[in-house]
N, C-alpha and C. Protein backbone atom coordinates (compact mmCIF):
# COMPACT_ATOMS: atom_id res chain seq x y z
N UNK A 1 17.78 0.54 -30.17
CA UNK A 1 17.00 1.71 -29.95
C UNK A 1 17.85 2.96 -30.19
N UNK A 2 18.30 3.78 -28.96
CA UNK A 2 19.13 4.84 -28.91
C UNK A 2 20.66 4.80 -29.36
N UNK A 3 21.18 3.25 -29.28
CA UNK A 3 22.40 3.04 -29.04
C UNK A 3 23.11 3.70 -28.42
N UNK A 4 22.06 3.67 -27.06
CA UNK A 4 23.44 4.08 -25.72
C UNK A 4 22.87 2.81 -25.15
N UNK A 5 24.18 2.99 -23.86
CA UNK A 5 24.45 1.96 -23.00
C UNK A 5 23.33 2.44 -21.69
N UNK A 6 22.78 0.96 -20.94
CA UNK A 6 21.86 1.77 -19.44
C UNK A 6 21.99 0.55 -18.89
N UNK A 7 21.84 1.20 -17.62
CA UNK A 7 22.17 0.70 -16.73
C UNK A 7 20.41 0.52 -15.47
N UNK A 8 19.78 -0.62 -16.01
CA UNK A 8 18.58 -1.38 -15.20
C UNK A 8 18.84 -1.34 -13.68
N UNK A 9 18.09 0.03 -12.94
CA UNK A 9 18.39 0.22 -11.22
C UNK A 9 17.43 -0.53 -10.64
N UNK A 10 17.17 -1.19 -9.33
CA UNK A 10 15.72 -1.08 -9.48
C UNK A 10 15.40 -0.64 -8.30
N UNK A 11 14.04 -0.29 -8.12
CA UNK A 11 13.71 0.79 -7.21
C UNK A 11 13.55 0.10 -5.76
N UNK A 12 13.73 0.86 -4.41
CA UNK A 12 13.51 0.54 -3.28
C UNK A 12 12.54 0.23 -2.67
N UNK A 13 11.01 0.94 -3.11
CA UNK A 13 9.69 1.16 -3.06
C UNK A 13 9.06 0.12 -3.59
N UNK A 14 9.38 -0.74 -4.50
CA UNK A 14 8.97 -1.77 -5.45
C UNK A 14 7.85 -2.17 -4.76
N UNK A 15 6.23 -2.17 -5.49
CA UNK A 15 5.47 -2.71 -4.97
C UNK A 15 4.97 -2.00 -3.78
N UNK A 16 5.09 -1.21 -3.48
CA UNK A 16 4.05 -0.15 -2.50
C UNK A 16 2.98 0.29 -3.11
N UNK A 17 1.65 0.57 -2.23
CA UNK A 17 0.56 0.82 -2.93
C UNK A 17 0.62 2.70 -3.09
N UNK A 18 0.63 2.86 -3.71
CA UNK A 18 0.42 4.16 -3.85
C UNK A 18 -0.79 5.47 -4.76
N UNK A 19 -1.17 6.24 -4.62
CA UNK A 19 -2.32 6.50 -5.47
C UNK A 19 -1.99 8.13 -5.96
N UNK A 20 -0.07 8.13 -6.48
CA UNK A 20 0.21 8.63 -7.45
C UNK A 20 2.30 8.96 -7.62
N UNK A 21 2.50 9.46 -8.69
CA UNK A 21 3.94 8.91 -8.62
C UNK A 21 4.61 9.63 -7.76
N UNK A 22 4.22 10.70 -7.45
CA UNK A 22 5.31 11.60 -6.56
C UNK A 22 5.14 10.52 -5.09
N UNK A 23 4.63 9.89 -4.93
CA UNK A 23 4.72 9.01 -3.52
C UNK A 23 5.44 7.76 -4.30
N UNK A 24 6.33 7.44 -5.24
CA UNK A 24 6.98 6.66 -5.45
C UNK A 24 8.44 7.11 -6.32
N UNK A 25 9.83 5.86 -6.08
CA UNK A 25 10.99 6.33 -6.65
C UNK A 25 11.07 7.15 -8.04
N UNK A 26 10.02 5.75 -8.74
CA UNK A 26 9.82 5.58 -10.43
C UNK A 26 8.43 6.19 -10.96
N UNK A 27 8.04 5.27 -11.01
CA UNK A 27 6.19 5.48 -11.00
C UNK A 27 5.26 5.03 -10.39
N UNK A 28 3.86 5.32 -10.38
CA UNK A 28 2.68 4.32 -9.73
C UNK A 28 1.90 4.09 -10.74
N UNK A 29 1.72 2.79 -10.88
CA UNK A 29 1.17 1.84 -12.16
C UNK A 29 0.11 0.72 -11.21
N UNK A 30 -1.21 1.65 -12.58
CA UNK A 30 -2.39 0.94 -12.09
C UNK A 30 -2.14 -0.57 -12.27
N UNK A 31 -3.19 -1.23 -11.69
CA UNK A 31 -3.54 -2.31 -11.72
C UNK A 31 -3.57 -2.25 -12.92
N UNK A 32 -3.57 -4.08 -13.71
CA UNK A 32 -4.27 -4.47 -14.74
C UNK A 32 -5.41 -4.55 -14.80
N UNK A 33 -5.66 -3.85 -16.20
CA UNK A 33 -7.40 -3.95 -16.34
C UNK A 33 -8.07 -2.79 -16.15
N UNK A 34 -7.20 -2.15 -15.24
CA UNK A 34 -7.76 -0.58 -15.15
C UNK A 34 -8.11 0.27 -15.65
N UNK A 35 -9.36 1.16 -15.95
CA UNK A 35 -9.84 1.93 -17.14
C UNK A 35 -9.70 3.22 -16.60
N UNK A 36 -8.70 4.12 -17.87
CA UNK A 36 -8.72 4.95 -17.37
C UNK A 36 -9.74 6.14 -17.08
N UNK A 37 -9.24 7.12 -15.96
CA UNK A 37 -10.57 7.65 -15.34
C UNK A 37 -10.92 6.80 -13.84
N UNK A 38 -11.04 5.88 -13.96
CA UNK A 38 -11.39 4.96 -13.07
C UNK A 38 -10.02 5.32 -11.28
N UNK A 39 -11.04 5.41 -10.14
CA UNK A 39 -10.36 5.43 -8.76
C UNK A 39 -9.52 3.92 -8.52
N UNK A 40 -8.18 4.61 -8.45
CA UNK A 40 -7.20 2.90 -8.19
C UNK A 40 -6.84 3.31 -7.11
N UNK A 41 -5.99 2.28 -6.48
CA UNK A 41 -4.46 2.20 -5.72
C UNK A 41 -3.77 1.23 -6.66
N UNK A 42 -2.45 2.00 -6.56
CA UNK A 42 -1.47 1.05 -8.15
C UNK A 42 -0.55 0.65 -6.79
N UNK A 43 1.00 0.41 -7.72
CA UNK A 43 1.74 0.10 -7.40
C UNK A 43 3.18 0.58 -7.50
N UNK A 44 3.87 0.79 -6.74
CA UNK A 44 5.25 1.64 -7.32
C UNK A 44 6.05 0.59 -8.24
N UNK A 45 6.22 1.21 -9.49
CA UNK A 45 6.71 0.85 -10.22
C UNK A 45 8.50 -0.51 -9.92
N UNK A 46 8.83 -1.10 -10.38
CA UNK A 46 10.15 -1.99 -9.64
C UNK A 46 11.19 -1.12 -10.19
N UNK A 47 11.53 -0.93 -11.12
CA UNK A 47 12.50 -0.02 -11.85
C UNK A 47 12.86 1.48 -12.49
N UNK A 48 13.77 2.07 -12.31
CA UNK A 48 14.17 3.11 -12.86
C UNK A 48 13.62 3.47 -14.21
N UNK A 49 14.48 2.57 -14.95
CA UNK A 49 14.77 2.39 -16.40
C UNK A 49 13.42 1.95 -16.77
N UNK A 50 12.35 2.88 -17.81
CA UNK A 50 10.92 2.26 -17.87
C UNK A 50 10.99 2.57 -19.34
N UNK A 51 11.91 2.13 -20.22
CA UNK A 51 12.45 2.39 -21.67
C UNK A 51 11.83 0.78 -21.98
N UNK A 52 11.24 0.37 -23.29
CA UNK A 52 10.68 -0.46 -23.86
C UNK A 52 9.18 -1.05 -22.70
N UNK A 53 8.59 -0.41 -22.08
CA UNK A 53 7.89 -0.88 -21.27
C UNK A 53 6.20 -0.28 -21.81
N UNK A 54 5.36 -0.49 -21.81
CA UNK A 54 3.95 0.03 -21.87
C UNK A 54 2.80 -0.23 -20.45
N UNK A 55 3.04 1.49 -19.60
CA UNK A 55 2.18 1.49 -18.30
C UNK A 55 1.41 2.30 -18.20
N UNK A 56 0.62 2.08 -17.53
CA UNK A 56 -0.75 2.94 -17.26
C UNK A 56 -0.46 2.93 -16.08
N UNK A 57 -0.26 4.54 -15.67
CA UNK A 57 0.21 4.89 -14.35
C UNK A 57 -1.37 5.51 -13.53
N UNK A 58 -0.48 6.15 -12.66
CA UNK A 58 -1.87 6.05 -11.52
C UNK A 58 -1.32 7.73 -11.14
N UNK A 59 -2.48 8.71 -11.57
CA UNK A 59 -2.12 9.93 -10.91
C UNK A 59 -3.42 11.03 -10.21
N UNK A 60 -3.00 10.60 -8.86
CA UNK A 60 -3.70 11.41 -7.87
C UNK A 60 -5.63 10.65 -7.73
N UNK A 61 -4.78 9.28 -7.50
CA UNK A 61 -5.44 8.30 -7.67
C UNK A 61 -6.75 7.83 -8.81
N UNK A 62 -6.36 8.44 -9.67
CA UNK A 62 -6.89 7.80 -10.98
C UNK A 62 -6.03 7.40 -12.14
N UNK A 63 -6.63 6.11 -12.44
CA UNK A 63 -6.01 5.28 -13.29
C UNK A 63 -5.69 6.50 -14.92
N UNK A 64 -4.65 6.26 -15.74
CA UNK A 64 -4.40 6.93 -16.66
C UNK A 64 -4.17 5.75 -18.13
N UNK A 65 -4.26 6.62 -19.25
CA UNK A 65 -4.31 5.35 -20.25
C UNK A 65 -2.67 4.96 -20.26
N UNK A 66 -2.64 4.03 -20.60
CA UNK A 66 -1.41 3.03 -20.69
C UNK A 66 -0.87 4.32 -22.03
N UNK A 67 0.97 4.73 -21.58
CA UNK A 67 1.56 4.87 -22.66
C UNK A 67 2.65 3.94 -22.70
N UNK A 68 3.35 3.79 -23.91
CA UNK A 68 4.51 3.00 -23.88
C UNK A 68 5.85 4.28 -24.30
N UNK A 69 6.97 4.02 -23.81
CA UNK A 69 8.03 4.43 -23.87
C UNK A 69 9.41 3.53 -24.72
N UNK A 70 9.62 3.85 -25.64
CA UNK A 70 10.76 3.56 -26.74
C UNK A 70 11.85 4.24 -26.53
């Protein structure tokens, strides 16, 4: 990718329900299946590092479309 070096943290919160990211380390990531628009409770993200990953986060409790990060 970048050809730098990283270092995979992972978060403390892992798996708390939350219904947006500022109430989590990393992020809050809807459920699967979730359309965005749609009222969730997600989940706090497990990790820091969200480089090669594709999530559909959760903000201010609505589901958002899945982006991916490269």
């Amino acid at each position: 990718m970048r050809g730098e070096q990283m270092c995979d943290v992972p978060t403390k919160d892992a798996g708390k329900s939350c219904k947006d990211g500022s109430e989590c380390l990393s992020a809050c990531v809807a459920p699967e299946g979730a359309q965005p628009g749609q009222l969730v409770r997600g989940k706090c993200y497990g990790s820091f590092l969200k480089l090669g990953t594709c999530l559909a986060r959760v903000s201010k409790g609505n589901a958002q479309p899945s982006r991916c990060s490269d």
